[in-house]
Protein backbone atom coordinates (compact mmCIF):
# COMPACT_ATOMS: atom_id res chain seq x y z
CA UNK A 1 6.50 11.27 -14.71
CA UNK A 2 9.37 9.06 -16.19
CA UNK A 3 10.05 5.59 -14.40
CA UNK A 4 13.23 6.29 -12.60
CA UNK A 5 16.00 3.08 -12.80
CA UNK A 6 17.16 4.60 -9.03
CA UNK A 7 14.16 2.80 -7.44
CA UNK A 8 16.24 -0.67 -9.23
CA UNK A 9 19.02 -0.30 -6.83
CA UNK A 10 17.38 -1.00 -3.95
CA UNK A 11 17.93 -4.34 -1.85
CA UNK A 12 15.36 -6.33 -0.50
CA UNK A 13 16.71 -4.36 3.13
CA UNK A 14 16.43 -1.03 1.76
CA UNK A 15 12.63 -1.63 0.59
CA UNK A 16 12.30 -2.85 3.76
CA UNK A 17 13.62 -0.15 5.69
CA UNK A 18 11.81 2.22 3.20
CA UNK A 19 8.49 0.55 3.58
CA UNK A 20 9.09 0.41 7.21
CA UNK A 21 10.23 4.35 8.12
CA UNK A 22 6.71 4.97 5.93
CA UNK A 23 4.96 3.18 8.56
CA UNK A 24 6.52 4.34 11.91
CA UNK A 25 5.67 8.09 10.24
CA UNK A 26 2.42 7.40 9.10
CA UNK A 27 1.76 5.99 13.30
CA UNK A 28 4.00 8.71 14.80
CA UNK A 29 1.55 11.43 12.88
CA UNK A 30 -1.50 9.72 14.34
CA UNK A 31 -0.46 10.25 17.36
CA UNK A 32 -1.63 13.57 19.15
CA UNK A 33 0.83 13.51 21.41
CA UNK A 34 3.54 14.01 18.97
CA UNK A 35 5.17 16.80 17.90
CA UNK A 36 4.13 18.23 14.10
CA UNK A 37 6.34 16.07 12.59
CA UNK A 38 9.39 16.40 11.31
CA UNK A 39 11.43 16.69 7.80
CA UNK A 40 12.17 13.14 8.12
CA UNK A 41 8.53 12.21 8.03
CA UNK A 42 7.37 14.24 5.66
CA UNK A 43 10.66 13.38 3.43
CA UNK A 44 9.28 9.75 3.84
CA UNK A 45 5.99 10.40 2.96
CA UNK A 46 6.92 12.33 0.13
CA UNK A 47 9.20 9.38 -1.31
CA UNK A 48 6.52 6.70 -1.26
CA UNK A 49 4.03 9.34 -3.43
CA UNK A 50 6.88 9.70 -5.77
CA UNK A 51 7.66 5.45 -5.85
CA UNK A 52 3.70 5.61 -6.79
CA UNK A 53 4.74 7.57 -10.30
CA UNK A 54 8.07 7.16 -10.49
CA UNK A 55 9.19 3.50 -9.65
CA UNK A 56 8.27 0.72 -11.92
CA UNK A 57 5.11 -1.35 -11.23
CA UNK A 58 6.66 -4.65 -10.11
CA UNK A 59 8.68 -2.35 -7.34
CA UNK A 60 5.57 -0.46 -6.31
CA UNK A 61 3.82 -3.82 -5.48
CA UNK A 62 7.64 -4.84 -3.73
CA UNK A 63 6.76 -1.92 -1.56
CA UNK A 64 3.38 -2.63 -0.86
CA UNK A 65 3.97 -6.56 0.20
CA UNK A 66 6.91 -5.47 2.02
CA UNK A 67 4.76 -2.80 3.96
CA UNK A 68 1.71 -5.13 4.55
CA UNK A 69 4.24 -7.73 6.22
CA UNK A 70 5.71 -5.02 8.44
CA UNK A 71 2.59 -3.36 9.72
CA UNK A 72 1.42 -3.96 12.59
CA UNK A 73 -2.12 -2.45 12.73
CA UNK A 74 -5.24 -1.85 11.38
CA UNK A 75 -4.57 1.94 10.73
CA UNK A 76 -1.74 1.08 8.85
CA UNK A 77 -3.32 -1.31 6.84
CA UNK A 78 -5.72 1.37 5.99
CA UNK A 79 -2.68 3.43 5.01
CA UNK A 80 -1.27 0.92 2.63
CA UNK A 81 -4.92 0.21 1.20
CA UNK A 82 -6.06 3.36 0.65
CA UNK A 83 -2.00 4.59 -0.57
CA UNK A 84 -0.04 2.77 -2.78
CA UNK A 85 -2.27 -0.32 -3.01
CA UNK A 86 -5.25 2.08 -4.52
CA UNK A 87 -2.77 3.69 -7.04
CA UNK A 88 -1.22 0.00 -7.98
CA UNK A 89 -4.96 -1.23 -9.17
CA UNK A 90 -5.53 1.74 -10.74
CA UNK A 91 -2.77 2.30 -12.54
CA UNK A 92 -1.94 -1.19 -13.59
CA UNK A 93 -4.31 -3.38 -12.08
CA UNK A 94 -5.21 -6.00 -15.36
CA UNK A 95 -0.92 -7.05 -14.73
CA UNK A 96 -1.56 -7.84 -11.19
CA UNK A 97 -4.67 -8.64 -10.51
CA UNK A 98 -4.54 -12.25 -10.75
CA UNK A 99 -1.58 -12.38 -8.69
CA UNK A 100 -3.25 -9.92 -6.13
CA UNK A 101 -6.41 -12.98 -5.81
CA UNK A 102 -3.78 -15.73 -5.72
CA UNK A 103 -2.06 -14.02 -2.63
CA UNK A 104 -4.99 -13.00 -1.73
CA UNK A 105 -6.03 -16.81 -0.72
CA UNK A 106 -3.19 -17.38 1.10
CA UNK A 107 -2.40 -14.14 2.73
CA UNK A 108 -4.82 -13.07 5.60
CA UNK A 109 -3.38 -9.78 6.29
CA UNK A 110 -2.98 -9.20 2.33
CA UNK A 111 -6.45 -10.07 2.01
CA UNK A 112 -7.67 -8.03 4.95
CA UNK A 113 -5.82 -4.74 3.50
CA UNK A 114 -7.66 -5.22 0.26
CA UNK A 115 -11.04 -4.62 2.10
CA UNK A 116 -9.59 -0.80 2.71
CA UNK A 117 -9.08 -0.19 -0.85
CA UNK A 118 -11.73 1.48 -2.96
CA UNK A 119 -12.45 2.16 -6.63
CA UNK A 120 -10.07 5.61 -6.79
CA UNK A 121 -8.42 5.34 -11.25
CA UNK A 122 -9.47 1.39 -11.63
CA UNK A 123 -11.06 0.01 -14.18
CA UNK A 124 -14.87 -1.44 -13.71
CA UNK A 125 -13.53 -5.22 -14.40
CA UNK A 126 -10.24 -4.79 -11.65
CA UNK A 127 -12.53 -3.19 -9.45
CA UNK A 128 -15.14 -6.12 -9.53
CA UNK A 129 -12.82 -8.59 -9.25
CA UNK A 130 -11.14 -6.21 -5.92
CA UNK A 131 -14.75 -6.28 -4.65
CA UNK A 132 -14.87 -10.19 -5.31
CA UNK A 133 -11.85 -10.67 -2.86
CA UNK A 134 -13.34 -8.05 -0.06
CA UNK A 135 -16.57 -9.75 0.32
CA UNK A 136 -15.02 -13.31 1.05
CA UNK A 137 -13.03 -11.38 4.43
CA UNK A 138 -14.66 -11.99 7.25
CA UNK A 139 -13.35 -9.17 9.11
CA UNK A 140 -12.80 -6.33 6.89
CA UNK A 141 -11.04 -3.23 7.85
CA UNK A 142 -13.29 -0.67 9.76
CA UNK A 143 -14.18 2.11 7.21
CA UNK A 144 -12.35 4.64 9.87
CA UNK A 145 -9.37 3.03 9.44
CA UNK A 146 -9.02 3.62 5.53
CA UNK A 147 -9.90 7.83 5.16
């Protein structure tokens, strides 16, 4: 798919809001007591797949920062990990990993998400260096909270 210069116009408040409707979904259908879901959700869910192929990389890694400061659980953690994060390393991992270990140092939660991600497209040197920065967390994410 073609980058698409739409995903430019968006504030800092609309990736915000974007990253943060993603998350109340991805909760909301968790949640047996709620309803199948609605178009709203699945609209939502729909968009971030499409920011995966469609937005440019720097955006996509907006997204997931913005989404890893908003969420508020484990579960979603294992969302981001497993979602966008997984298609950001293996898609264009060798641009960001270094910044990815830098924040990694400083960022608990970032840090913690990155024990949820697994191999999925990435190279054998991005994913070494991924696997680096998961076994320095002393807490990683609970492998039920990533599939």
């Amino acid at each position: 798919m073609p980058i698409d210069s739409r995903w430019d116009e968006l504030t800092g408040e609309d990736w915000d809001a974007f990253a943060s409707a993603w998350l109340k979904a991805l909760c909301k259908s968790g949640d047996a007591s709620a309803g199948e879901g609605d178009a709203d959700e699945s609209s939502v869910a729909q968009s971030v797949v499409l920011m995966n192929f469609t937005a440019r990389a720097e955006l996509q890694w907006r997204f997931i920062l913005r989404a890893i400061a908003l969420a508020d659980s484990d579960e979603a953690l294992g969302h981001i990990a497993a979602g966008p994060f997984e298609h950001l390393l293996g898609w264009h991992g060798e641009k960001f990993i270094a910044e990815i270990e830098q924040r990694a140092a400083i960022d608990p939660k970032l840090a913690r998400t990155l024990t949820g991600v697994r191999q999925y497209t990435m190279s054998d040197s991005v994913w070494a260096r991924v696997q680096s920065l998961q076994s320095e967390v002393p807490n990683p994410l609970a492998q039920d909270d990533v599939d």
